[in-house]
N, C-alpha and C. Protein backbone atom coordinates (compact mmCIF):
# COMPACT_ATOMS: atom_id res chain seq x y z
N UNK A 1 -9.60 40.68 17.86
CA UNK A 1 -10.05 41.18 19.14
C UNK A 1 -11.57 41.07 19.28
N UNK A 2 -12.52 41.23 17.99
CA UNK A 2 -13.69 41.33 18.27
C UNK A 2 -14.03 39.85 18.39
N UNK A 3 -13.35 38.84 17.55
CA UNK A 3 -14.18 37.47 17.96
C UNK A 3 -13.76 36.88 19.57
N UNK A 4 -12.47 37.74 19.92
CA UNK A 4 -12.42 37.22 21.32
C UNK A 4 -13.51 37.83 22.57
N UNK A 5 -13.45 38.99 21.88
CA UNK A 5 -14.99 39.48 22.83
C UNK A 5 -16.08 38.84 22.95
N UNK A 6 -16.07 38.99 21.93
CA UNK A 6 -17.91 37.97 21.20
C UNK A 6 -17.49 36.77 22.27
N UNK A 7 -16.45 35.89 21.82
CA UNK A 7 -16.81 34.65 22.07
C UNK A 7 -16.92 34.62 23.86
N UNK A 8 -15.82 35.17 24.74
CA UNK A 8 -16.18 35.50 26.04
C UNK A 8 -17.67 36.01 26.42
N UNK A 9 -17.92 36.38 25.54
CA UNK A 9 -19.31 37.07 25.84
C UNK A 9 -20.37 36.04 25.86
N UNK A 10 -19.72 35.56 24.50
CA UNK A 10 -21.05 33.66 24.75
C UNK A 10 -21.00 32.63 25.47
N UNK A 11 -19.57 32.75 25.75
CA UNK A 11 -19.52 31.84 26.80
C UNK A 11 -19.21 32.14 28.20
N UNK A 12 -19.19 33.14 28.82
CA UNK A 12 -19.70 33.46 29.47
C UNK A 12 -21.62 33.63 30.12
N UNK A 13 -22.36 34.35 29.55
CA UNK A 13 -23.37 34.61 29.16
C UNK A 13 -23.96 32.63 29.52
N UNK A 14 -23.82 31.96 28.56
CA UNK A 14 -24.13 30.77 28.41
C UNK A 14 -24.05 30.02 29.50
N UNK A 15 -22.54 29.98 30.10
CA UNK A 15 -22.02 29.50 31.69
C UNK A 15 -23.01 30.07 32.58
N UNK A 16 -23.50 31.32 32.30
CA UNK A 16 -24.38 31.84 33.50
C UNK A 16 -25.55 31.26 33.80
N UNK A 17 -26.00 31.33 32.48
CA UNK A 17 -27.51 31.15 32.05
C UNK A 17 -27.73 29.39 32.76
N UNK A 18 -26.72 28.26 32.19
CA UNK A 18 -26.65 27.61 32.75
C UNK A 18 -26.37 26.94 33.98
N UNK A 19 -25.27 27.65 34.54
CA UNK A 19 -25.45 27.57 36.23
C UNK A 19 -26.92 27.54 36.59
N UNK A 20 -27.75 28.92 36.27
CA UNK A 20 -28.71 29.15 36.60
C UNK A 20 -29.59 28.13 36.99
N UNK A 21 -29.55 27.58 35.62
CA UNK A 21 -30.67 26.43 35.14
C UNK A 21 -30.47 25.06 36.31
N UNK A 22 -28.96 25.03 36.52
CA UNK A 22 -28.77 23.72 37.15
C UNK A 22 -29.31 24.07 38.75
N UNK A 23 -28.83 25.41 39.38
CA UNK A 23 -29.15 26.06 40.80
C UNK A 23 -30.82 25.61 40.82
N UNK A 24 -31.59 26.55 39.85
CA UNK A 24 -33.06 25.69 39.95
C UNK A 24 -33.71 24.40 40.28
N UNK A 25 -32.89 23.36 39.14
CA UNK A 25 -33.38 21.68 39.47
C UNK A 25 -32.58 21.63 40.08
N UNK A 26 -31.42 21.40 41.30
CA UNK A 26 -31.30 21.37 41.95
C UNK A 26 -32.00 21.73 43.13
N UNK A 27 -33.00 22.89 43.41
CA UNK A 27 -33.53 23.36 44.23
C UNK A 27 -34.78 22.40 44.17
N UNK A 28 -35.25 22.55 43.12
CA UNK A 28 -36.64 21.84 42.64
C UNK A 28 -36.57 20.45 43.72
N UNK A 29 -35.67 19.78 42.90
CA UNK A 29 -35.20 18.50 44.13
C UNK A 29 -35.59 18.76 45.43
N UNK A 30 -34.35 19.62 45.84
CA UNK A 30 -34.24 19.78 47.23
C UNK A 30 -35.90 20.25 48.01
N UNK A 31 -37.08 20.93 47.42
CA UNK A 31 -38.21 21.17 47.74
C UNK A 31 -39.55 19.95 47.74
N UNK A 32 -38.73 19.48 46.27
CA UNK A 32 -40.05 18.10 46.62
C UNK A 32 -39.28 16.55 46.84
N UNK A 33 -38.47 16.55 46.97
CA UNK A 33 -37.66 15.20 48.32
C UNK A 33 -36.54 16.02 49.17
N UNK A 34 -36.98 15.85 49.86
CA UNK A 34 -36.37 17.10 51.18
C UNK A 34 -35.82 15.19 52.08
N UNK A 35 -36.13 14.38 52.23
CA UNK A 35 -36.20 13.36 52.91
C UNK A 35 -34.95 12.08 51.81
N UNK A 36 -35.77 12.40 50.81
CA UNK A 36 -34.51 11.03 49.95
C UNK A 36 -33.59 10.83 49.10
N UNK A 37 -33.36 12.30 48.95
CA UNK A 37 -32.07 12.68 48.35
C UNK A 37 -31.05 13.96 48.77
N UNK A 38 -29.76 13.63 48.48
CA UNK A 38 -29.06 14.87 49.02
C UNK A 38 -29.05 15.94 47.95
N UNK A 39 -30.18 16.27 47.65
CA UNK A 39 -30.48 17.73 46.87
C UNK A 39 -29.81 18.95 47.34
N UNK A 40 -30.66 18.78 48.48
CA UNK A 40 -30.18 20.12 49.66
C UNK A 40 -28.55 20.29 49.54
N UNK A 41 -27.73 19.27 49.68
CA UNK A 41 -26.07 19.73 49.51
C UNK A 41 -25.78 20.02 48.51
N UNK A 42 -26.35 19.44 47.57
CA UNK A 42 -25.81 19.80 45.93
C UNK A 42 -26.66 21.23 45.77
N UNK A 43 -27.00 21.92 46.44
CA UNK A 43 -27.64 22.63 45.88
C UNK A 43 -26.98 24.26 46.82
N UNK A 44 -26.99 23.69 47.84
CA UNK A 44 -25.86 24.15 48.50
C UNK A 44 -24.49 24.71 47.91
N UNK A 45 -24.09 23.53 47.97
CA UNK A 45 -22.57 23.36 47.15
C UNK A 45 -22.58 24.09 45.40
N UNK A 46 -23.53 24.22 44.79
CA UNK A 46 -23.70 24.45 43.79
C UNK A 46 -23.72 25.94 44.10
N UNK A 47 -24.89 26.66 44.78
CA UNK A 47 -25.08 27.54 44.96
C UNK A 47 -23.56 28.69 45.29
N UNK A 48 -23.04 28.10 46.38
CA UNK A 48 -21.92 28.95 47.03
C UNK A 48 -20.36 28.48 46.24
N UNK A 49 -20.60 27.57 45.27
CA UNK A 49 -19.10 27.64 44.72
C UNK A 49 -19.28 27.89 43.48
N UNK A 50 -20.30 28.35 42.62
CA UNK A 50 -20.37 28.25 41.11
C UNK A 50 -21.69 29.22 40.84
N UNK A 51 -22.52 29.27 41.67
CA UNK A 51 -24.03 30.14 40.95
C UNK A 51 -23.03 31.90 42.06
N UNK A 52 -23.06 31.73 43.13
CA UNK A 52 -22.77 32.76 43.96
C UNK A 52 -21.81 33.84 43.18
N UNK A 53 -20.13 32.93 43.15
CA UNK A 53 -19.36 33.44 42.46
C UNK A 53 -19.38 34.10 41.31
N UNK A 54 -20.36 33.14 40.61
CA UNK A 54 -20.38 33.37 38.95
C UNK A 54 -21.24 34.84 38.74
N UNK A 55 -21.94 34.87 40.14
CA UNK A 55 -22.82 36.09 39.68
C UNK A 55 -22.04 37.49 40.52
N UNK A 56 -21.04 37.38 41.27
CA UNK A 56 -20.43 37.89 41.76
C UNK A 56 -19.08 39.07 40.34
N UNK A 57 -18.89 37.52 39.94
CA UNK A 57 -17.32 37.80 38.80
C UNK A 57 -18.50 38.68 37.86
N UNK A 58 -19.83 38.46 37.41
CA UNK A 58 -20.40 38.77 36.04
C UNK A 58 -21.11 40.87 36.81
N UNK A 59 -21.14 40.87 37.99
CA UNK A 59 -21.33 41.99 37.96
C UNK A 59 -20.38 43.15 38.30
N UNK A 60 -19.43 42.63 39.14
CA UNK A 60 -17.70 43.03 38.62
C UNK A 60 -16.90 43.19 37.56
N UNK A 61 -17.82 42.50 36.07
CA UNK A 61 -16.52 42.99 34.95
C UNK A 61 -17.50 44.24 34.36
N UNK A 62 -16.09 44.98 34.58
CA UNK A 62 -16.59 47.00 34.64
C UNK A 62 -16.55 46.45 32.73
N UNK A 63 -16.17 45.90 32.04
CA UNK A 63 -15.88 45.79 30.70
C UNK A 63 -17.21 46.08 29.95
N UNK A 64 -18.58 45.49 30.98
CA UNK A 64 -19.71 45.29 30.14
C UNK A 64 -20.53 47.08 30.63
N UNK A 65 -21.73 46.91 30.31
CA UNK A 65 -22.64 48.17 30.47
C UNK A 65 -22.96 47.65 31.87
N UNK A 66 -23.72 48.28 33.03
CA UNK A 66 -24.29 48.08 33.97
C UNK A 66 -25.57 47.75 33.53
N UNK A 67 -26.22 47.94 32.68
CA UNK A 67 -27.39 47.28 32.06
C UNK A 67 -26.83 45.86 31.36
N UNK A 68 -26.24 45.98 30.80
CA UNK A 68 -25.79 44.39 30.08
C UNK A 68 -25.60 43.43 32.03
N UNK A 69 -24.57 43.87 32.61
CA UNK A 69 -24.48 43.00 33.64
C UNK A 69 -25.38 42.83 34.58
N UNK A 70 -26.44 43.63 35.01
CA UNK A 70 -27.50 43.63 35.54
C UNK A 70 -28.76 42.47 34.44
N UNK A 71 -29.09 43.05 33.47
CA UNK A 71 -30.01 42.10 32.56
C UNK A 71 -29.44 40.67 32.31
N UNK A 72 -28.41 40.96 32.79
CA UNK A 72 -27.66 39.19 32.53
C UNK A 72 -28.11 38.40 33.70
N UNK A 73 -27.82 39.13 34.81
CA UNK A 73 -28.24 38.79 35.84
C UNK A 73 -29.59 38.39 36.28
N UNK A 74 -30.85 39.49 35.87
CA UNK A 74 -32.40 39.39 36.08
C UNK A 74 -32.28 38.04 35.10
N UNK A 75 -31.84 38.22 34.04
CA UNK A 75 -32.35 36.72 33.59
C UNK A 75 -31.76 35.45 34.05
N UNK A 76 -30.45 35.66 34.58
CA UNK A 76 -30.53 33.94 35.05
C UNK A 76 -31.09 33.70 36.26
N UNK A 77 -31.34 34.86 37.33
CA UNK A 77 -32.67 34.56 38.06
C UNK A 77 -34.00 34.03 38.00
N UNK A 78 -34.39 34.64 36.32
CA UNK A 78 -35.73 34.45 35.79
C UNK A 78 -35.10 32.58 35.44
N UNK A 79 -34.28 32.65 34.81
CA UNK A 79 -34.07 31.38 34.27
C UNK A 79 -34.06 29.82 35.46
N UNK A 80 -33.58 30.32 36.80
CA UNK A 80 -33.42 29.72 37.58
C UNK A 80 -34.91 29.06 38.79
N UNK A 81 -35.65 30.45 38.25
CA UNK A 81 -37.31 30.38 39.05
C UNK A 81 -37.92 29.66 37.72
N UNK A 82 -37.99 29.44 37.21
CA UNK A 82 -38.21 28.94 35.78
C UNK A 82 -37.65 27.22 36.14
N UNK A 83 -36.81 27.03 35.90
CA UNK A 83 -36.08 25.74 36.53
C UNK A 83 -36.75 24.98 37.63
N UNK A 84 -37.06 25.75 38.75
CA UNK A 84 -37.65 25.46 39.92
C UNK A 84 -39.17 25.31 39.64
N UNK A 85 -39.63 26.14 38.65
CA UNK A 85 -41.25 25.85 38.43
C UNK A 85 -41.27 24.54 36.99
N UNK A 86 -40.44 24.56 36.13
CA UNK A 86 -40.69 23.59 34.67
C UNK A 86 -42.30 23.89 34.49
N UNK A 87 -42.50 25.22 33.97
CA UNK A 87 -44.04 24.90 33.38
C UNK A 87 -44.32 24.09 32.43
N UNK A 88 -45.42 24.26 31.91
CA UNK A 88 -45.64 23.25 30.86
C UNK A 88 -45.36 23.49 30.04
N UNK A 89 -45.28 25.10 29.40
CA UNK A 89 -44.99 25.85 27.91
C UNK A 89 -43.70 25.88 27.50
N UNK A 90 -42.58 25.16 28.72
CA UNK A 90 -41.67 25.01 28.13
C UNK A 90 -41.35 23.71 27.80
N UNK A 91 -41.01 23.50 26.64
CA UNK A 91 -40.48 22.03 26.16
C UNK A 91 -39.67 21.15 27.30
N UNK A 92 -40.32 19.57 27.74
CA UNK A 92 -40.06 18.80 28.43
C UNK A 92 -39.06 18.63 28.62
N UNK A 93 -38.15 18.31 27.11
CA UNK A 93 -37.03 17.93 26.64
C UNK A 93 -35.64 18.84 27.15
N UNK A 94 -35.70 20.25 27.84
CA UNK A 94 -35.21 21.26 28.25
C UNK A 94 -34.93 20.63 29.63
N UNK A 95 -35.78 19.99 30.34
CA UNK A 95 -35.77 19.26 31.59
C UNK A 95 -34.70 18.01 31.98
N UNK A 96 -34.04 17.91 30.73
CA UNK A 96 -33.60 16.18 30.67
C UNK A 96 -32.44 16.31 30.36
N UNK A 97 -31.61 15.38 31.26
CA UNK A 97 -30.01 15.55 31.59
C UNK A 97 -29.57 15.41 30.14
N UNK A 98 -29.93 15.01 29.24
CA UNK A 98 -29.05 15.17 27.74
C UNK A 98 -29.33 15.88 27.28
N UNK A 99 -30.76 17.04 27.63
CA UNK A 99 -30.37 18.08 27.22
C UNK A 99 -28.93 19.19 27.82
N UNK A 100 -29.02 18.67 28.73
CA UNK A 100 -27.57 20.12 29.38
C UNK A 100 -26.57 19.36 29.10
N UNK A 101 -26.60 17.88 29.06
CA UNK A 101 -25.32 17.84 28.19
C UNK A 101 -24.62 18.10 27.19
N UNK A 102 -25.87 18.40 26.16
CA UNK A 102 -25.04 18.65 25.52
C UNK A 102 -24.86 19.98 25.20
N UNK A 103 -25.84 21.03 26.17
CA UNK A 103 -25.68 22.17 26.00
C UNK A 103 -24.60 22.86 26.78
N UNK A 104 -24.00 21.78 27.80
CA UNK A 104 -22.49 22.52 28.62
C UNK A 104 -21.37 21.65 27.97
N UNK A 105 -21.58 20.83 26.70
CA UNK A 105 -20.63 20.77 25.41
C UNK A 105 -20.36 21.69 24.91
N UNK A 106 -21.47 22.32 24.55
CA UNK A 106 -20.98 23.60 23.35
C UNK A 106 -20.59 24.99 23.89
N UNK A 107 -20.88 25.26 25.51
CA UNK A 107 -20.69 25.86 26.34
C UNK A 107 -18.76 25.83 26.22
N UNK A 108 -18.40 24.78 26.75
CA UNK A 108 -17.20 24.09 27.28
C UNK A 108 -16.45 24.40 26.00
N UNK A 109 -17.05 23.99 24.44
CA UNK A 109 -16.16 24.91 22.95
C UNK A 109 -16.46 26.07 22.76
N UNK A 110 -17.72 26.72 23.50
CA UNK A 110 -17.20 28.42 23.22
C UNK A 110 -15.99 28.68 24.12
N UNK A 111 -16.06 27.81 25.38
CA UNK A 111 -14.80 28.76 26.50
C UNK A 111 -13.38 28.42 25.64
N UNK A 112 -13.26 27.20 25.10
CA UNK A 112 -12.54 26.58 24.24
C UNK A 112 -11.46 27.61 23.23
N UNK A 113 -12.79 28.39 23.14
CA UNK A 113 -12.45 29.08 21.46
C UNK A 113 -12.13 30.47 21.96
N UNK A 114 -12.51 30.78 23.00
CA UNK A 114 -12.24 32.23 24.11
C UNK A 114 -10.80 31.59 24.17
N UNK A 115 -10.82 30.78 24.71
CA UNK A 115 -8.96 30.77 25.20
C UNK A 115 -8.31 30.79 24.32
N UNK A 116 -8.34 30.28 22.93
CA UNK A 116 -7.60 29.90 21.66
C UNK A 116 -7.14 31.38 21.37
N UNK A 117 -8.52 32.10 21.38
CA UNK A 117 -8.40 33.64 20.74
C UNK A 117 -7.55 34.34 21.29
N UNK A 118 -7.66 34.27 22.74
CA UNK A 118 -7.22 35.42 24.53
C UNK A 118 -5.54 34.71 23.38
N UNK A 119 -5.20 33.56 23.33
CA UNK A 119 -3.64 33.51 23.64
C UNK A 119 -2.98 33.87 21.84
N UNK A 120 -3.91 33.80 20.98
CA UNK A 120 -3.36 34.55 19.68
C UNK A 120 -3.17 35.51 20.18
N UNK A 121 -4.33 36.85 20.25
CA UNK A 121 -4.64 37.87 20.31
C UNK A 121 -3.54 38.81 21.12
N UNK A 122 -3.35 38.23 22.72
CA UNK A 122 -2.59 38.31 23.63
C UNK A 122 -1.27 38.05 23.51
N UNK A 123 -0.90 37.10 22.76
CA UNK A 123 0.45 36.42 23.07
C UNK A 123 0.75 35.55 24.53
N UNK A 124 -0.43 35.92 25.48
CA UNK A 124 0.04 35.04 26.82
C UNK A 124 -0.96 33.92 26.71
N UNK A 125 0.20 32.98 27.55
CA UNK A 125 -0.64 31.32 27.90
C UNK A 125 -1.67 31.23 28.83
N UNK A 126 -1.75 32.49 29.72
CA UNK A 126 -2.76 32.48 30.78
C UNK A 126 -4.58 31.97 31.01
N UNK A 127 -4.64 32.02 29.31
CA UNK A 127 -6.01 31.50 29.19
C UNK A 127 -5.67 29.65 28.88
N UNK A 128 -4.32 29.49 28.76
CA UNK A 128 -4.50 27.90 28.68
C UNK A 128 -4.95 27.40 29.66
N UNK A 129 -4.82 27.74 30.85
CA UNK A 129 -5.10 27.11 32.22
C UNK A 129 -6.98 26.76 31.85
N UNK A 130 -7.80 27.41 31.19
CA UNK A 130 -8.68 27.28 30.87
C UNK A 130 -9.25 26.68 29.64
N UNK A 131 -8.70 27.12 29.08
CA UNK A 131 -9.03 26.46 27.59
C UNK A 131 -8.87 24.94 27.58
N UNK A 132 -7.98 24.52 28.23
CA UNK A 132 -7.82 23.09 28.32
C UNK A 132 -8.47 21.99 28.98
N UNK A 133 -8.59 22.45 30.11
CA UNK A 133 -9.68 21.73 31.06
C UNK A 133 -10.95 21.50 30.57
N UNK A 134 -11.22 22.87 30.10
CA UNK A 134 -12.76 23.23 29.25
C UNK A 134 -12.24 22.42 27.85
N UNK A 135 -11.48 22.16 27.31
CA UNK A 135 -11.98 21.34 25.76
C UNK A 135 -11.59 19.80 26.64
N UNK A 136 -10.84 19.05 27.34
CA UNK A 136 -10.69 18.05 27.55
C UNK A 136 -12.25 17.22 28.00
N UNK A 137 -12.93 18.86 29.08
CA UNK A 137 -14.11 18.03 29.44
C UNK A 137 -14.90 18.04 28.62
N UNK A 138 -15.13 18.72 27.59
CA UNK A 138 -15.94 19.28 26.67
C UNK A 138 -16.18 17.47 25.42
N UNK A 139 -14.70 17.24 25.50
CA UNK A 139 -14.32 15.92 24.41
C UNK A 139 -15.07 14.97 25.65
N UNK A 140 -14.66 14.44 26.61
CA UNK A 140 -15.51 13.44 27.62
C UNK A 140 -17.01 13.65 27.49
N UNK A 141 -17.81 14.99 27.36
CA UNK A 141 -18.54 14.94 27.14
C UNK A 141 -19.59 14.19 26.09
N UNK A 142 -18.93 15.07 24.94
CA UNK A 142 -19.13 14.45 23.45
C UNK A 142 -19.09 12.99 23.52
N UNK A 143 -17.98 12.70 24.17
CA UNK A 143 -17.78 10.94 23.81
C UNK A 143 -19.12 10.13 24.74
N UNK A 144 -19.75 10.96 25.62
CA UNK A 144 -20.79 10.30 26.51
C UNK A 144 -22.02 10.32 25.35
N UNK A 145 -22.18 11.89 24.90
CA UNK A 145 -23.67 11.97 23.96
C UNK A 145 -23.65 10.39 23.24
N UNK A 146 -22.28 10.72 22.22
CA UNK A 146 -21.97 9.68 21.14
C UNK A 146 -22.45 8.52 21.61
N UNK A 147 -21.96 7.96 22.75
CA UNK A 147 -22.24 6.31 22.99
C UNK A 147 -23.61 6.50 23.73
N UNK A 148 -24.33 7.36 24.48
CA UNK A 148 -25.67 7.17 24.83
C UNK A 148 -26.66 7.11 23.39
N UNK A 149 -26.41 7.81 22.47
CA UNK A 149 -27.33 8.10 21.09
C UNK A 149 -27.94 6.73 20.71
């Protein structure tokens, strides 16, 4: 029970943090080419089907502290104005699509390992609906790092 917590907790947590990150450069876009790319929809679209929700579901689960779901929250805000600014003190390399690739890889095997646990633990299949999608894309992923390296 406790590694199924934990691991929901990281991957969750992680999913957030990263939405975050993507809602930002996405925005970033959308502020400095407003004219030659469709930033603005993806950012849109990003915003109201995946950053909105996600922050919606994360302050609705009564499971955590109201401080845990709130501080989860201030930070993927912070994380997301952060995104939109890329100072300099943060490493370049944080900026660059192989970095989130391969960081919504290991994202995609914590949710992986949440579902594995939810359906021991549980006895129900209900987390397969997830677990699967999340390791199938998780393997497409991997197989992209592999052949870009």
């Amino acid at each position: 029970m406790l590694f199924q917590q934990t691991s929901f907790w990281l991957s969750s947590t992680a999913l957030y943090l990263g939405f975050g990150a993507v809602m930002g450069i996405l925005l970033k876009g959308t502020f400095s080419k407003p004219q030659r790319h469709p930033y603005w929809a993806l950012a849109i679209t990003h915003g109201i089907f995946f950053f909105l929700p996600a922050s919606i579901l994360l302050l609705g689960h009564q499971e955590w502290s109201d401080f845990g779901r709130y501080g989860l929250l201030s930070i993927g805000l912070v994380v997301m104005l952060l995104s939109i600014v890329q100072p300099s003190w943060v490493p370049s390399m944080i900026w660059q699509r192989a970095f989130g690739q391969r960081y919504f890889t290991i994202v995609l095997a914590l949710i992986t390992l949440w579902g594995v646990s939810a359906i021991l633990v549980n006895g129900t299949f209900t987390p397969i609906l997830v677990s699967i999608p999340s390791c199938l894309v998780g393997a497409a992923s991997w197989q992209m790092i592999l052949r870009s390296s």
